[in-house]
Protein backbone atom coordinates (compact mmCIF):
# COMPACT_ATOMS: atom_id res chain seq x y z
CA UNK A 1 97.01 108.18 106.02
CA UNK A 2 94.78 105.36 104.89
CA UNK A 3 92.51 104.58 107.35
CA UNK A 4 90.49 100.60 106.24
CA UNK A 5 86.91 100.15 107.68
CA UNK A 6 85.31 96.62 107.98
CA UNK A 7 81.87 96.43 108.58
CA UNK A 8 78.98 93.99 108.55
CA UNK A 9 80.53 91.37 111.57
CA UNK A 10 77.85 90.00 113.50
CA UNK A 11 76.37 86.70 115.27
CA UNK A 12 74.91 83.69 112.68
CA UNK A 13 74.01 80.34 112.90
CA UNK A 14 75.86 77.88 110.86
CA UNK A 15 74.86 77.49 107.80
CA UNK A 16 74.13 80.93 107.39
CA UNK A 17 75.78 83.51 105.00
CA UNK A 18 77.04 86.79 105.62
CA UNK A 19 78.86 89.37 103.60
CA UNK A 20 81.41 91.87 105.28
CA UNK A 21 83.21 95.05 103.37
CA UNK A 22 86.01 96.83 103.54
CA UNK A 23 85.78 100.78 102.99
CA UNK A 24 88.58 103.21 102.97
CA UNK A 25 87.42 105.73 106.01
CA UNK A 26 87.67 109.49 104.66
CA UNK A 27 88.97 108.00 101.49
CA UNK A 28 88.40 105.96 98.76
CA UNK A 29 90.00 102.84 97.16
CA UNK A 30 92.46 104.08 94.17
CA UNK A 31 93.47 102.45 91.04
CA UNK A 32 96.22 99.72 91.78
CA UNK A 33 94.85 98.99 95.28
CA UNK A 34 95.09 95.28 96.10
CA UNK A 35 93.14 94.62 99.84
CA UNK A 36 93.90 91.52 101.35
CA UNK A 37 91.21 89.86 103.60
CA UNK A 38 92.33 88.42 106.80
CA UNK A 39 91.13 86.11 109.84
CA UNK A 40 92.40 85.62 113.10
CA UNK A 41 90.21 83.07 115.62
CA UNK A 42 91.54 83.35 119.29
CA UNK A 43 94.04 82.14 120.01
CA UNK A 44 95.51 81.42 116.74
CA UNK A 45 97.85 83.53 114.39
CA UNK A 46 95.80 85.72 111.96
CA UNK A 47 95.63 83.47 108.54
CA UNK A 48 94.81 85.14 104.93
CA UNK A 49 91.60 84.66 103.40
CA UNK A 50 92.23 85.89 99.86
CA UNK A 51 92.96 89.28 97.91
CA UNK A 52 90.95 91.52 95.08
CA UNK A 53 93.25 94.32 92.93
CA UNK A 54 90.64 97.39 92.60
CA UNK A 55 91.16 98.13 89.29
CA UNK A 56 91.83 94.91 87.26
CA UNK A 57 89.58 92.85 89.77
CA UNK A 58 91.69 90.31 90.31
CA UNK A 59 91.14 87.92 92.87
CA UNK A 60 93.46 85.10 95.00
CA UNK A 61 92.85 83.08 97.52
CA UNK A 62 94.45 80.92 99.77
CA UNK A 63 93.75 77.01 99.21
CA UNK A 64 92.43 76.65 102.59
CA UNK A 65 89.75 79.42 102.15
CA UNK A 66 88.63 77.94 98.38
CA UNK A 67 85.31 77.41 98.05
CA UNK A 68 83.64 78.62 100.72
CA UNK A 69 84.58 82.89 100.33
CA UNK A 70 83.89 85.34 97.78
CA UNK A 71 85.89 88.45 97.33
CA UNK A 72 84.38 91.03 95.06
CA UNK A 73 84.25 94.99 94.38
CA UNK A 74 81.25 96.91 95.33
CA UNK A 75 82.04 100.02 92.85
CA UNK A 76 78.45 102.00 94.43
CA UNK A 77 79.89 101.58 97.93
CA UNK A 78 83.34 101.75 96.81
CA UNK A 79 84.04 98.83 99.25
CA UNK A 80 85.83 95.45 98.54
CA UNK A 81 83.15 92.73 100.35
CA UNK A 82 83.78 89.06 101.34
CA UNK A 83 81.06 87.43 101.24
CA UNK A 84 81.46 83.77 103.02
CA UNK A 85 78.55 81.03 102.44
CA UNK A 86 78.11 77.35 104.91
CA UNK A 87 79.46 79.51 107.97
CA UNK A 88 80.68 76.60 110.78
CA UNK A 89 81.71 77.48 114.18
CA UNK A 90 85.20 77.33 113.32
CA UNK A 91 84.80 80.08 111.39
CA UNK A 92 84.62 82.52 114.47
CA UNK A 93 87.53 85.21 114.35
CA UNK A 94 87.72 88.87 113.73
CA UNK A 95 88.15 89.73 110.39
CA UNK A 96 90.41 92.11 108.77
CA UNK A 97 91.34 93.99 105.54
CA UNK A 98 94.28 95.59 105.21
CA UNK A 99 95.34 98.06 101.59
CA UNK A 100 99.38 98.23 101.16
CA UNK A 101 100.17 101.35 99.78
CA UNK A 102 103.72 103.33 99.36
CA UNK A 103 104.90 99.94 101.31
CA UNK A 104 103.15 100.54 104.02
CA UNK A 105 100.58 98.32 105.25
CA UNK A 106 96.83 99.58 106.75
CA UNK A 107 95.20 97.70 108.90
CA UNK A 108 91.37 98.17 110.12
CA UNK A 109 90.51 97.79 113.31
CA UNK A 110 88.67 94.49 112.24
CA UNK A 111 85.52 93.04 112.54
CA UNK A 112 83.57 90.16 114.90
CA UNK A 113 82.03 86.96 113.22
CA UNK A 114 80.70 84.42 115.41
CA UNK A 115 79.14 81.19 114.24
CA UNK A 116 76.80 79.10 116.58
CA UNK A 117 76.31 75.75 116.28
């Protein structure tokens, strides 16, 4: 079983920048991996940040989430990181990753950002 880790959630000030990763607990990413990054604020239905392949790199991103968020490989940690510049106060949510594999989806138990004005 696949078993996604998010780490690096905290509380920032907006403005701020903050980088959060997604590990594979136990495990480690494998070759046609594609993790999806996620965001759900309360009360709202969880929206999709943007996607990285682990072996070819390759990176999408919803239109809404342009700009702002970077999704990249960290091949030392062996974690795929979003890292997420100008943080606003709308961009409070837990945030997710989930890997797809043998069409099944893993989900991580997610992780907090909160943004203060």
């Amino acid at each position: 079983q696949v078993q996604p880790a998010e780490s690096g959630g905290g509380v920032v000030q907006a403005g701020d920048s903050l980088t959060l990763s997604c590990s594979v607990s136990g495990g480690t990413f494998v070759g046609d991996d594609m993790v999806a990054w996620y965001r759900q604020a309360q009360g709202k239905e969880r929206e999709v940040i943007g996607t990285i392949t682990w072996d070819a790199g390759s990176r999408h991103y919803a239109d809404s989430m342009r700009g702002r968020f970077t999704i990249y490989r960290n091949y030392h940690e062996n974690s795929a990181c979003l890292h997420m510049n100008g943080l606003k106060p709308e961009d409070t949510a837990i945030y997710y990753c989930n890997i797809p594999r043998a069409s099944v989806v893993y989900w991580g138990q997610g992780t907090q950002v909160t943004v203060s004005s």
